[in-house]
PDB file of N, CA and C in Angstrom:
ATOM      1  N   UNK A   1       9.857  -0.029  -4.894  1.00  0.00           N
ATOM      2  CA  UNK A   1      11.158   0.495  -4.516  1.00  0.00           C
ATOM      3  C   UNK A   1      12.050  -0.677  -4.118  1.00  0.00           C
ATOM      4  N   UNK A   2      13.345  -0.783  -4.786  1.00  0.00           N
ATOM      5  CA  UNK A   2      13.997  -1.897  -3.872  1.00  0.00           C
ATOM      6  C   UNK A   2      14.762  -2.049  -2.697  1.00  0.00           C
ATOM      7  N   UNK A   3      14.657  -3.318  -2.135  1.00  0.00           N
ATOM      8  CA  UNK A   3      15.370  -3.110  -0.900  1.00  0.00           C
ATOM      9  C   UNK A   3      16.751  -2.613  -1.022  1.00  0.00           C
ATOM     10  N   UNK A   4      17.222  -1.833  -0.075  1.00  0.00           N
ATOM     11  CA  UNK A   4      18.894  -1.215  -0.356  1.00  0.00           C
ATOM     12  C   UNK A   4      18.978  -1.821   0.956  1.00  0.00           C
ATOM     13  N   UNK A   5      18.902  -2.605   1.586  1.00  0.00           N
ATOM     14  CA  UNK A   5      19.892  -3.054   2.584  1.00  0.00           C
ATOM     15  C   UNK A   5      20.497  -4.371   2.150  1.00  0.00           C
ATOM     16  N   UNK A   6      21.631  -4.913   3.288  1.00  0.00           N
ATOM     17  CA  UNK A   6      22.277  -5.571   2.797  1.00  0.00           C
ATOM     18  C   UNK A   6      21.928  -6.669   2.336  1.00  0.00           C
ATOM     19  N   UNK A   7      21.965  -8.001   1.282  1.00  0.00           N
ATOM     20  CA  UNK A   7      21.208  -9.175   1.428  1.00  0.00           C
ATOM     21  C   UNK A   7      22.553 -10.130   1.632  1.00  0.00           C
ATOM     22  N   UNK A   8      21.493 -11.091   2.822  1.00  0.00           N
ATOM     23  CA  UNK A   8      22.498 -12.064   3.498  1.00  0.00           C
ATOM     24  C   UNK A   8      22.053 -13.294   3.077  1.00  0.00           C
ATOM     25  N   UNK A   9      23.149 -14.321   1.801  1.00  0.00           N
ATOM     26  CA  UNK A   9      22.111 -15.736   1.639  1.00  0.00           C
ATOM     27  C   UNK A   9      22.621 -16.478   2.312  1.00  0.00           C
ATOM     28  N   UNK A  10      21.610 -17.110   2.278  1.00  0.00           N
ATOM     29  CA  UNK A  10      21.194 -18.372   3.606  1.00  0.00           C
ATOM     30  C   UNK A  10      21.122 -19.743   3.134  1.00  0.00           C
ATOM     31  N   UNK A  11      22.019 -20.685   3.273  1.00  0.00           N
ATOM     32  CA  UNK A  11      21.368 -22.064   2.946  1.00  0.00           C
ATOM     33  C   UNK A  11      20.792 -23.068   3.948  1.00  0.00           C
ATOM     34  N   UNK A  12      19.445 -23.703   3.740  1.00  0.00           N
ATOM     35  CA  UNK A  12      18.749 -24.128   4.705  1.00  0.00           C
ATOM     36  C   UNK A  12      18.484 -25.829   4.287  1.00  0.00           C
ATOM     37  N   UNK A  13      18.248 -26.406   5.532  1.00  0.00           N
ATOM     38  CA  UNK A  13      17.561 -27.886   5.064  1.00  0.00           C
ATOM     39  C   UNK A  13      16.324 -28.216   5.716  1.00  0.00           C
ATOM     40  N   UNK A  14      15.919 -28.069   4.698  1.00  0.00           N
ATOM     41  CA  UNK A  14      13.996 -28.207   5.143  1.00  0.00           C
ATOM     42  C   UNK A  14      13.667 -29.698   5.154  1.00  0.00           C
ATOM     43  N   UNK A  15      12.783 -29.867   5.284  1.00  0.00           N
ATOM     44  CA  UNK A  15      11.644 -31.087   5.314  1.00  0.00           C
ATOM     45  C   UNK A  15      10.635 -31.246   3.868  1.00  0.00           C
ATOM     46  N   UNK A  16      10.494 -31.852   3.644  1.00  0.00           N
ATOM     47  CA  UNK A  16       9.748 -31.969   2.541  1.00  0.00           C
ATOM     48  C   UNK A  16       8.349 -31.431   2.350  1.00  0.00           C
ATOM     49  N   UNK A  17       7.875 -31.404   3.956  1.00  0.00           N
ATOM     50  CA  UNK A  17       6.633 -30.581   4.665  1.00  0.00           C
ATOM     51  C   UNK A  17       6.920 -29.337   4.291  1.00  0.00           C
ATOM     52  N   UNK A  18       7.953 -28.911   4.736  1.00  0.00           N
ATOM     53  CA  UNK A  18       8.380 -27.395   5.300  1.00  0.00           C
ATOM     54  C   UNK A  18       8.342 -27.034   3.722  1.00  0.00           C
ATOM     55  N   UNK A  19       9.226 -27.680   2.779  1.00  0.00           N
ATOM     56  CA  UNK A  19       9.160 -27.096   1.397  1.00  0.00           C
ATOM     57  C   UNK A  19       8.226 -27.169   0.585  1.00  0.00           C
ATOM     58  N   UNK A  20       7.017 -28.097   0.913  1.00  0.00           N
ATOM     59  CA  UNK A  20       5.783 -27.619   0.403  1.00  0.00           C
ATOM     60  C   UNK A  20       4.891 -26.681   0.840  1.00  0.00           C
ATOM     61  N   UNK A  21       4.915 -26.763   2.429  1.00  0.00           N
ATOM     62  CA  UNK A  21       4.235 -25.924   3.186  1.00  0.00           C
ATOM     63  C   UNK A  21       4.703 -23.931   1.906  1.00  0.00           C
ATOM     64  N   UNK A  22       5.707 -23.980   2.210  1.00  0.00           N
ATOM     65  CA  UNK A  22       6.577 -22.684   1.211  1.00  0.00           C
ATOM     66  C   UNK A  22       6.201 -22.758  -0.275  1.00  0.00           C
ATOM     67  N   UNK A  23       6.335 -23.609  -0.809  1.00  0.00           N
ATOM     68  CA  UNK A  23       5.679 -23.512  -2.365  1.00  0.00           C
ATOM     69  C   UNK A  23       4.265 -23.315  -2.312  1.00  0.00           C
ATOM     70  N   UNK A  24       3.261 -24.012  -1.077  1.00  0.00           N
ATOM     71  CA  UNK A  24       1.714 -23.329  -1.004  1.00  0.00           C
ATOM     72  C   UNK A  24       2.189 -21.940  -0.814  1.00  0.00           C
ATOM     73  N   UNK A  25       2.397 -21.328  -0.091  1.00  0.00           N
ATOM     74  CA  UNK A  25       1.738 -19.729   0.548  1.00  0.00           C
ATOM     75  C   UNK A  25       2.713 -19.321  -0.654  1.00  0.00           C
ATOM     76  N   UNK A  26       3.589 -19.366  -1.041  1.00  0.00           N
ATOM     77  CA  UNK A  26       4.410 -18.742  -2.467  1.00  0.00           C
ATOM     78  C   UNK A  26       3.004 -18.748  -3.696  1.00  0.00           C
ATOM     79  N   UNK A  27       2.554 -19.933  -3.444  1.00  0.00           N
ATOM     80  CA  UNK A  27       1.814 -20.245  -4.814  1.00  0.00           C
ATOM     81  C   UNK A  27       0.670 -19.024  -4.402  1.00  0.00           C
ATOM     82  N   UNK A  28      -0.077 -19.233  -3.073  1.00  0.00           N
ATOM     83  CA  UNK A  28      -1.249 -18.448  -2.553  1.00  0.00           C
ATOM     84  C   UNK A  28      -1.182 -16.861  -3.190  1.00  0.00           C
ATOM     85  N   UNK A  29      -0.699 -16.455  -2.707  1.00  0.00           N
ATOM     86  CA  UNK A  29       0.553 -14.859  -3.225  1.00  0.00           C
ATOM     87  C   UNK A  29       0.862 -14.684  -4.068  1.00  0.00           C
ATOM     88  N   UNK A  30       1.339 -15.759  -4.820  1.00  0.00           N
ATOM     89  CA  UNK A  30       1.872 -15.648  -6.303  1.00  0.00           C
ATOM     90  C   UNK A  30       2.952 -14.842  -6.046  1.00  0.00           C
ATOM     91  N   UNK A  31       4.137 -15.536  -5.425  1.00  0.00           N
ATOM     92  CA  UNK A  31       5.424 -15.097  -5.204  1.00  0.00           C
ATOM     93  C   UNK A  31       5.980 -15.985  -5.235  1.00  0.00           C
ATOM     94  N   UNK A  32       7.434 -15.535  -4.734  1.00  0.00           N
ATOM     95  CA  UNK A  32       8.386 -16.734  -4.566  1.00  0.00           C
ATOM     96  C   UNK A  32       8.891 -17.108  -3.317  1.00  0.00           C
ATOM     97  N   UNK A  33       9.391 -18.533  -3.280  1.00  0.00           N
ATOM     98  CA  UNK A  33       9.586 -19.341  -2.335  1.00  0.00           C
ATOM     99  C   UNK A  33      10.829 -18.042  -1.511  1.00  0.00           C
ATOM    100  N   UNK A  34      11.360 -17.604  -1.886  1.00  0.00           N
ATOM    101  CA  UNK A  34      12.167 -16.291  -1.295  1.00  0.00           C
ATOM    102  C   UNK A  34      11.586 -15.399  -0.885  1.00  0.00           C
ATOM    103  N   UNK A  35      10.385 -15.046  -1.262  1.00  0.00           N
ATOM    104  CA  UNK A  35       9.258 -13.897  -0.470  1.00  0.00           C
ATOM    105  C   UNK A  35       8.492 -14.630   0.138  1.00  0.00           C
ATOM    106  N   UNK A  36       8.230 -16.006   0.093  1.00  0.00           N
ATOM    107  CA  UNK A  36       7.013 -16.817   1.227  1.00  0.00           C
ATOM    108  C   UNK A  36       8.051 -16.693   2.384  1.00  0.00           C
ATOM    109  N   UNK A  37       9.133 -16.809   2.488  1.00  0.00           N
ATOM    110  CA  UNK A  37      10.248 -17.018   3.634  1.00  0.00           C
ATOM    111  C   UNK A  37      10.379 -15.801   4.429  1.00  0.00           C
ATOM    112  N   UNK A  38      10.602 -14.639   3.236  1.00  0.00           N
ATOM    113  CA  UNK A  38      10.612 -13.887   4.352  1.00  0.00           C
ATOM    114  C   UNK A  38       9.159 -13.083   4.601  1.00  0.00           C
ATOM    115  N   UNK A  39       8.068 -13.484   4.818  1.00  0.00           N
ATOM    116  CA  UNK A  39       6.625 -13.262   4.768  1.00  0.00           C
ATOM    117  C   UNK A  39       7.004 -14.469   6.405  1.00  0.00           C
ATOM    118  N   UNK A  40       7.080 -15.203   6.055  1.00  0.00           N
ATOM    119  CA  UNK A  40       6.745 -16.262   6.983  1.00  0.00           C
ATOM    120  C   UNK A  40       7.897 -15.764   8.856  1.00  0.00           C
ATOM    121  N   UNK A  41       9.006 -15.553   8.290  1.00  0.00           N
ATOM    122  CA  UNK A  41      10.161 -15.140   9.558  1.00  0.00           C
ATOM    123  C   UNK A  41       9.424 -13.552   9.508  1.00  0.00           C
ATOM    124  N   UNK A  42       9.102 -12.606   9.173  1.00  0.00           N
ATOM    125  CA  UNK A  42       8.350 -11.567   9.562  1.00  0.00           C
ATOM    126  C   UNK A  42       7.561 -11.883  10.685  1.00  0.00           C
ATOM    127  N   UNK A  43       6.610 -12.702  10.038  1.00  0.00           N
ATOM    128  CA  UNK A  43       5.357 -12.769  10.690  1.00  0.00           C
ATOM    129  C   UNK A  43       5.606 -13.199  11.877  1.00  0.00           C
ATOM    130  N   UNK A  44       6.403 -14.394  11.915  1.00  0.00           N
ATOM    131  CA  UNK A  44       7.021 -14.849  12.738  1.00  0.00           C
ATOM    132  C   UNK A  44       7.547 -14.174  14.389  1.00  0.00           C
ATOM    133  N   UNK A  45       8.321 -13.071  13.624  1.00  0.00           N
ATOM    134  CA  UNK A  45       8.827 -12.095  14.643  1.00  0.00           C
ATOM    135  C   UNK A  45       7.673 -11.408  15.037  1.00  0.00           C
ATOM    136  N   UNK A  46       6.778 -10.439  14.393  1.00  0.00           N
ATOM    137  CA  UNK A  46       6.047 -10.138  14.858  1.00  0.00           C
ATOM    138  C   UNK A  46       4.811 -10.899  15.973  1.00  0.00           C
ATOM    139  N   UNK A  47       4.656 -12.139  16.023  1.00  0.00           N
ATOM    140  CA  UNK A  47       4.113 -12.437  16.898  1.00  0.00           C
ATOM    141  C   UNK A  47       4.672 -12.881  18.343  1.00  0.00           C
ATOM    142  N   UNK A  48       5.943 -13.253  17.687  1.00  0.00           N
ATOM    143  CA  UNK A  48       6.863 -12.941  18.866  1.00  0.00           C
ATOM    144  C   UNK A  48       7.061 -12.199  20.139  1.00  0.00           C
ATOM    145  N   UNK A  49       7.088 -10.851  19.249  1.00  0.00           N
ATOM    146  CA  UNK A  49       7.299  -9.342  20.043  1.00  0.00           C
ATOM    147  C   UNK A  49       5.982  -9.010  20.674  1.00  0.00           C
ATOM    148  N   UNK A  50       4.522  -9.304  19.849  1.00  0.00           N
ATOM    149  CA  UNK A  50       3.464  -9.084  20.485  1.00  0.00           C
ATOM    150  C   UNK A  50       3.154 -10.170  22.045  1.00  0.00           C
ATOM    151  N   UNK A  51       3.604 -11.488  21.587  1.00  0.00           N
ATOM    152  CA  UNK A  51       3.414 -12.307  23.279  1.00  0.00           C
ATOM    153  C   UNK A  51       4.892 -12.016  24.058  1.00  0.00           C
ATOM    154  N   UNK A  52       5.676 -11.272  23.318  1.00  0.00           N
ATOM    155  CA  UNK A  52       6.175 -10.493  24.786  1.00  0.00           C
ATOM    156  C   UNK A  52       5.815  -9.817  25.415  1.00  0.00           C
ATOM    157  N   UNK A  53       5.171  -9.264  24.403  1.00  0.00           N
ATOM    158  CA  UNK A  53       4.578  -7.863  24.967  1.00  0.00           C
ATOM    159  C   UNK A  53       3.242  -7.753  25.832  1.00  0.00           C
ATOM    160  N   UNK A  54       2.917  -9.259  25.988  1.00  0.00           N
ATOM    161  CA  UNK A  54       1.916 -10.193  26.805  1.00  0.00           C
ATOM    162  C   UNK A  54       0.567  -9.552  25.876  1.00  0.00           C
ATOM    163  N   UNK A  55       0.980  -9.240  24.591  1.00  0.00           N
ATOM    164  CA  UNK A  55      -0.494  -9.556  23.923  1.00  0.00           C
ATOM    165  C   UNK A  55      -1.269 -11.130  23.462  1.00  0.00           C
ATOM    166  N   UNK A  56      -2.143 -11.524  23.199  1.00  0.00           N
ATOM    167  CA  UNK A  56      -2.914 -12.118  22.982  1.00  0.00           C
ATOM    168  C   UNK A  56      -2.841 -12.491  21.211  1.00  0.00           C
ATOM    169  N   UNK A  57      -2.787 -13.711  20.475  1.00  0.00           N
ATOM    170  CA  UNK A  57      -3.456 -14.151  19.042  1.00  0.00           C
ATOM    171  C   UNK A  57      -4.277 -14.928  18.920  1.00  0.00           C
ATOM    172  N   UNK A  58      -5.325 -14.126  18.663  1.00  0.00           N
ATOM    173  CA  UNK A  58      -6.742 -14.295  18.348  1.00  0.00           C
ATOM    174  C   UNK A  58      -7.463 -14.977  16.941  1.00  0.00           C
ATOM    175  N   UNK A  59      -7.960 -15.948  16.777  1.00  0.00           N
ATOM    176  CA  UNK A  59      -8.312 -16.257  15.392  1.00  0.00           C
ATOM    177  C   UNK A  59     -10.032 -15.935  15.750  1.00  0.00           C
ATOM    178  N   UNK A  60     -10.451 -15.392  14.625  1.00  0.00           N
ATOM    179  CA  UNK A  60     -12.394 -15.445  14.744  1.00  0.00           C
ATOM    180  C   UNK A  60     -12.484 -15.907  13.783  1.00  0.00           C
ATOM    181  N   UNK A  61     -13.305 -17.123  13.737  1.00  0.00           N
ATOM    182  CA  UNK A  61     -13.992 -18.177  12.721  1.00  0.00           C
ATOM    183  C   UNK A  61     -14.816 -17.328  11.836  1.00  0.00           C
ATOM    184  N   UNK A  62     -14.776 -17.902  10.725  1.00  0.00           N
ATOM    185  CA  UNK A  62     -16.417 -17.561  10.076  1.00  0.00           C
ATOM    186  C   UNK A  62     -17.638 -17.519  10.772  1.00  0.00           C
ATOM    187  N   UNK A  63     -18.092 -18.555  11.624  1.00  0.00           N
ATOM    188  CA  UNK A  63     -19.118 -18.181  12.262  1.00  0.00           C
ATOM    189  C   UNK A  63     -18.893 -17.175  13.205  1.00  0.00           C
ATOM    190  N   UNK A  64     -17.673 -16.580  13.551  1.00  0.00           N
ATOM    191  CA  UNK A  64     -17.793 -15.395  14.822  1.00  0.00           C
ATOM    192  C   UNK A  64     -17.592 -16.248  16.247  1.00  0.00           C
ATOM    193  N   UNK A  65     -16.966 -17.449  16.350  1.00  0.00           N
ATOM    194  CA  UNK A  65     -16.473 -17.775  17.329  1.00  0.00           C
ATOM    195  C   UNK A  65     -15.300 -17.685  17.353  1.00  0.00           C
ATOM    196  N   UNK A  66     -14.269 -16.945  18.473  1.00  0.00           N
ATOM    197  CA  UNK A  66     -12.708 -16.345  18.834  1.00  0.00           C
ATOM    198  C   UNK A  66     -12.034 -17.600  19.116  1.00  0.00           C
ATOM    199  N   UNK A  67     -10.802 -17.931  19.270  1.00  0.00           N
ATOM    200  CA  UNK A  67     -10.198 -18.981  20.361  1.00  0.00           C
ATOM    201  C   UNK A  67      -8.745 -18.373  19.940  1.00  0.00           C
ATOM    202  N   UNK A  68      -8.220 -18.517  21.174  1.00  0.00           N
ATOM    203  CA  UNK A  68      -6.944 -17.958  21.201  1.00  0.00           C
ATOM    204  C   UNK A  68      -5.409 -18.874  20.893  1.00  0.00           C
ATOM    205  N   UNK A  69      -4.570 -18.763  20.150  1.00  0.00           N
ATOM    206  CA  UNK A  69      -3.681 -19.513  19.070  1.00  0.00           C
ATOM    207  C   UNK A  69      -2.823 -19.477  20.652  1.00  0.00           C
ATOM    208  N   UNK A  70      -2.084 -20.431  21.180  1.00  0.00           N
ATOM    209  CA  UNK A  70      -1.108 -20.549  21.776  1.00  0.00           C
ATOM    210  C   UNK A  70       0.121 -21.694  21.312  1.00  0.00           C
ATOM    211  N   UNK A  71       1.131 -20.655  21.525  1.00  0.00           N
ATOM    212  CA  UNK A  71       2.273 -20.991  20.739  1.00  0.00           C
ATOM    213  C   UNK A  71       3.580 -21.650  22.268  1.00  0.00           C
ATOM    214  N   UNK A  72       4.348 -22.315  21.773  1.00  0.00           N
ATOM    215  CA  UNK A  72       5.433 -22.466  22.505  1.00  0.00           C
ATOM    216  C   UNK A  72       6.403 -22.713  22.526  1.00  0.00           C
TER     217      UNK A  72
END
């Protein structure tokens, strides 16, 4: 279904990091550098709203050891 809301473009100046970092997870997905972006500011927000919300991000290893991602 497509998006029907409004689209707002954006011009940005990345890093050469930042624009590869975006062509990996685009490539990962097999999308585009326009859906890694907004995949990435999603996610983004959402973890946001969760350590407001004084939740916790949790990574568990392959072996089953937890450690908690702190952001700032």
């Amino acid at each position: 279904m497509p998006d029907t809301r409004t689209v707002t473009r954006l011009s940005v100046n990345l890093s050469s990091e930042v624009a590869d970092a975006l062509r990996w997870i685009a490539d990962q997905h097999g999308s585009t550098i326009t859906e890694a972006v907004r995949r990435c500011v999603s996610t983004q927000k959402y973890v946001e709203e969760a350590l407001q919300n004084g939740s916790k991000i949790l990574v568990e290893e392959p072996g089953g050891s937890v450690r908690e991602l702190v952001f700032f």
